[in-house]
C-alpha atoms as a PDB file:
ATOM      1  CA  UNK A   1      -0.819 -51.262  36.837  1.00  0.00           C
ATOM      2  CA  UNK A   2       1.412 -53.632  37.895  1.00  0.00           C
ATOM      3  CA  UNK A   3       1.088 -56.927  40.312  1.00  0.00           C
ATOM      4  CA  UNK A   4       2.969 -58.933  42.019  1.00  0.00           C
ATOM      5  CA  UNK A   5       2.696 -62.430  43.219  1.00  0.00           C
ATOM      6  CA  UNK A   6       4.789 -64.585  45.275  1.00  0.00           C
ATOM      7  CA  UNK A   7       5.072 -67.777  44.093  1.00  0.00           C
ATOM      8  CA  UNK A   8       7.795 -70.219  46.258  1.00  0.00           C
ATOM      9  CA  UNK A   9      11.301 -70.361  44.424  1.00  0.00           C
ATOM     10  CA  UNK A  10      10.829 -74.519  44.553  1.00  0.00           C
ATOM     11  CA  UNK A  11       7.322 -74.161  42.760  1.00  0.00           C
ATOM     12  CA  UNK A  12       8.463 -71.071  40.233  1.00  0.00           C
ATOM     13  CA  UNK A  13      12.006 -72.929  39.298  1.00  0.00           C
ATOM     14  CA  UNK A  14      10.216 -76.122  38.267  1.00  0.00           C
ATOM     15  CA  UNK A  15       7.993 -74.254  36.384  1.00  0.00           C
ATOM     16  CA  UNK A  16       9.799 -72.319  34.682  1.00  0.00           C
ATOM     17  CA  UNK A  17      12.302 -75.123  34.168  1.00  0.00           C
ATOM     18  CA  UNK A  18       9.826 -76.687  32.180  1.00  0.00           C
ATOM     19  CA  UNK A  19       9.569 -73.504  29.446  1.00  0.00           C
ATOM     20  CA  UNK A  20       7.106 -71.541  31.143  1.00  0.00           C
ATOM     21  CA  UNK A  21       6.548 -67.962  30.980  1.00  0.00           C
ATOM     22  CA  UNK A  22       4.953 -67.069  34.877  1.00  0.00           C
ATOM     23  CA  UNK A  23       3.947 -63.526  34.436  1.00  0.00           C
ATOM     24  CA  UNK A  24       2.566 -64.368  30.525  1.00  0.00           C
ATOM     25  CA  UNK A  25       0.756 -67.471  32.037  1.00  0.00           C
ATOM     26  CA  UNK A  26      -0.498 -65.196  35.199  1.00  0.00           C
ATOM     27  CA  UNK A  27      -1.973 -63.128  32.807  1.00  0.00           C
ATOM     28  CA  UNK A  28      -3.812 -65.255  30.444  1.00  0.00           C
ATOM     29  CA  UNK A  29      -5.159 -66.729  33.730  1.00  0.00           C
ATOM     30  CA  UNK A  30      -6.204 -63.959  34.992  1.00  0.00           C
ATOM     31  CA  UNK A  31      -7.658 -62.664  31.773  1.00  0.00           C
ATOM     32  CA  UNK A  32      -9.296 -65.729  30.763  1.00  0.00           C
ATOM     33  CA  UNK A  33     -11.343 -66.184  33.853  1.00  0.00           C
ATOM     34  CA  UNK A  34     -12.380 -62.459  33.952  1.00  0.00           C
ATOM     35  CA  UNK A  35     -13.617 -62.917  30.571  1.00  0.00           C
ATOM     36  CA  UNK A  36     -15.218 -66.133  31.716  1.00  0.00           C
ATOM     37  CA  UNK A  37     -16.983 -64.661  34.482  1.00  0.00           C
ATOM     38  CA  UNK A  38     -18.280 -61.532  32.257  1.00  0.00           C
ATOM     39  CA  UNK A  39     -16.275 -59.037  33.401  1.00  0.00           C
ATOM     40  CA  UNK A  40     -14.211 -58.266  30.264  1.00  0.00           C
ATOM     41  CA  UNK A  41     -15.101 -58.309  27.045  1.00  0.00           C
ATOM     42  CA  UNK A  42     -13.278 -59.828  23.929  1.00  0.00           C
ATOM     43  CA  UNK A  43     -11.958 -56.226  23.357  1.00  0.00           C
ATOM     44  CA  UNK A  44     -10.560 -55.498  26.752  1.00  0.00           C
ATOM     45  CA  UNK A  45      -9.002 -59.303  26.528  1.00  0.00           C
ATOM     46  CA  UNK A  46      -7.444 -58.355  23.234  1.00  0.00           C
ATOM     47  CA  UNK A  47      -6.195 -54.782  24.671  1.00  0.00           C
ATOM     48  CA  UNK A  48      -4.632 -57.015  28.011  1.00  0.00           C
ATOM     49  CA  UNK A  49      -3.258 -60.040  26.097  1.00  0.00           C
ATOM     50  CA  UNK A  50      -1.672 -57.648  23.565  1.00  0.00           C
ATOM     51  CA  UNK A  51      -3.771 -59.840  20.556  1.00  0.00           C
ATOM     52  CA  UNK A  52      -3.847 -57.650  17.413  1.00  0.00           C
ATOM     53  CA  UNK A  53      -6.902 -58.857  15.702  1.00  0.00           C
ATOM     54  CA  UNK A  54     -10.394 -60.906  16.511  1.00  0.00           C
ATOM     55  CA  UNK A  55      -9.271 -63.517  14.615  1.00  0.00           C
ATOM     56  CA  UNK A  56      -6.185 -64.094  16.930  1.00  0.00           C
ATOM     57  CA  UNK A  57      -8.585 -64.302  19.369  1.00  0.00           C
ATOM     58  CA  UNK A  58     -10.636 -66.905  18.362  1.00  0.00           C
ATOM     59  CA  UNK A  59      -7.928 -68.713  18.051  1.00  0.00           C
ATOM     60  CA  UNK A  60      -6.389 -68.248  21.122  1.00  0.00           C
ATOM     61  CA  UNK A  61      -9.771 -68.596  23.201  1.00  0.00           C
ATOM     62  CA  UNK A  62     -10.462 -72.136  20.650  1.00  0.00           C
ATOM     63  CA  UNK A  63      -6.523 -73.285  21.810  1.00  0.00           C
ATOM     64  CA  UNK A  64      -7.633 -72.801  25.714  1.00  0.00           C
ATOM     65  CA  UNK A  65     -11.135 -74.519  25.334  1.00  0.00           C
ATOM     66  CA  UNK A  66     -13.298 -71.505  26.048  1.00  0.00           C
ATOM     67  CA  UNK A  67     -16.195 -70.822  23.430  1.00  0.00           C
ATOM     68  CA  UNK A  68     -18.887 -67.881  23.542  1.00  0.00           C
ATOM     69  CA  UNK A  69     -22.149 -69.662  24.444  1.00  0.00           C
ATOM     70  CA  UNK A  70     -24.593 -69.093  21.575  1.00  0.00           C
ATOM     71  CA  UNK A  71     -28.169 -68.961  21.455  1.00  0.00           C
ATOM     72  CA  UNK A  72     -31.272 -69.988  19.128  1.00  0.00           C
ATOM     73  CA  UNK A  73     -31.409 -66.454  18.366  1.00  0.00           C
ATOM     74  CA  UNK A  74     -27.793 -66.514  17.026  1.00  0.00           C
ATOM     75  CA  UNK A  75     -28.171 -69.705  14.901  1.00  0.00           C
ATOM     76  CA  UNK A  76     -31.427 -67.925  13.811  1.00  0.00           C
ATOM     77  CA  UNK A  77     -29.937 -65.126  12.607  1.00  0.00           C
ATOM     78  CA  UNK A  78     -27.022 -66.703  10.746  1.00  0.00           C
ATOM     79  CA  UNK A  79     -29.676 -69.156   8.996  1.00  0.00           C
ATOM     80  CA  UNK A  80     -31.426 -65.696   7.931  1.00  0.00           C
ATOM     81  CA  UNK A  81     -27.991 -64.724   6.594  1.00  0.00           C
ATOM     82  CA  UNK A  82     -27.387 -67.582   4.703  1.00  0.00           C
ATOM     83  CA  UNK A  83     -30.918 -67.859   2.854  1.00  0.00           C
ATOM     84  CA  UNK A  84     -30.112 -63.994   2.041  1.00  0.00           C
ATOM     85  CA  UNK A  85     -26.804 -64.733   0.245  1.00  0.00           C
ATOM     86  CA  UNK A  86     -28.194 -67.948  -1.607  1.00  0.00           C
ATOM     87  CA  UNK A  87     -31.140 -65.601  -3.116  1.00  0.00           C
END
């Protein structure tokens, strides 16, 4: 699918005057808050943002300020993890 917006020529020149990629930035904004709001998950972000592996990922959500919330139940688990591979 494809979408268009209509930014003003004043706006868009500056902007992309200043290095920017509109539809790439368009994107990621519209990506990021999807995934934000629950509505994709880090698969479907991956498939739209064209990001090869999970690691890429985490790397692009870390370099944009948005982290996965976690929960006791996560740092439970991964302390159950660890005491398995120390024994």
């Amino acid at each position: 699918m494809n979408v268009t917006l209509r930014i003003p020529d004043d706006i868009a020149a500056r902007l992309t005057a200043a290095g920017a990629d509109l539809e790439r930035d368009a994107l990621e904004g519209f990506a990021l808050e999807a995934f934000r709001a629950g509505r994709l998950t880090r698969y479907e972000l991956r498939l739209i943002l064209g990001i090869d592996t999970r690691h890429e990922l985490d790397g692009f959500l870390k370099a944009r300020g948005v982290y996965e919330p976690v929960t006791l139940d996560d740092i439970q688990r991964d302390l159950e993890d660890l005491r398995a591979f120390r024994a």
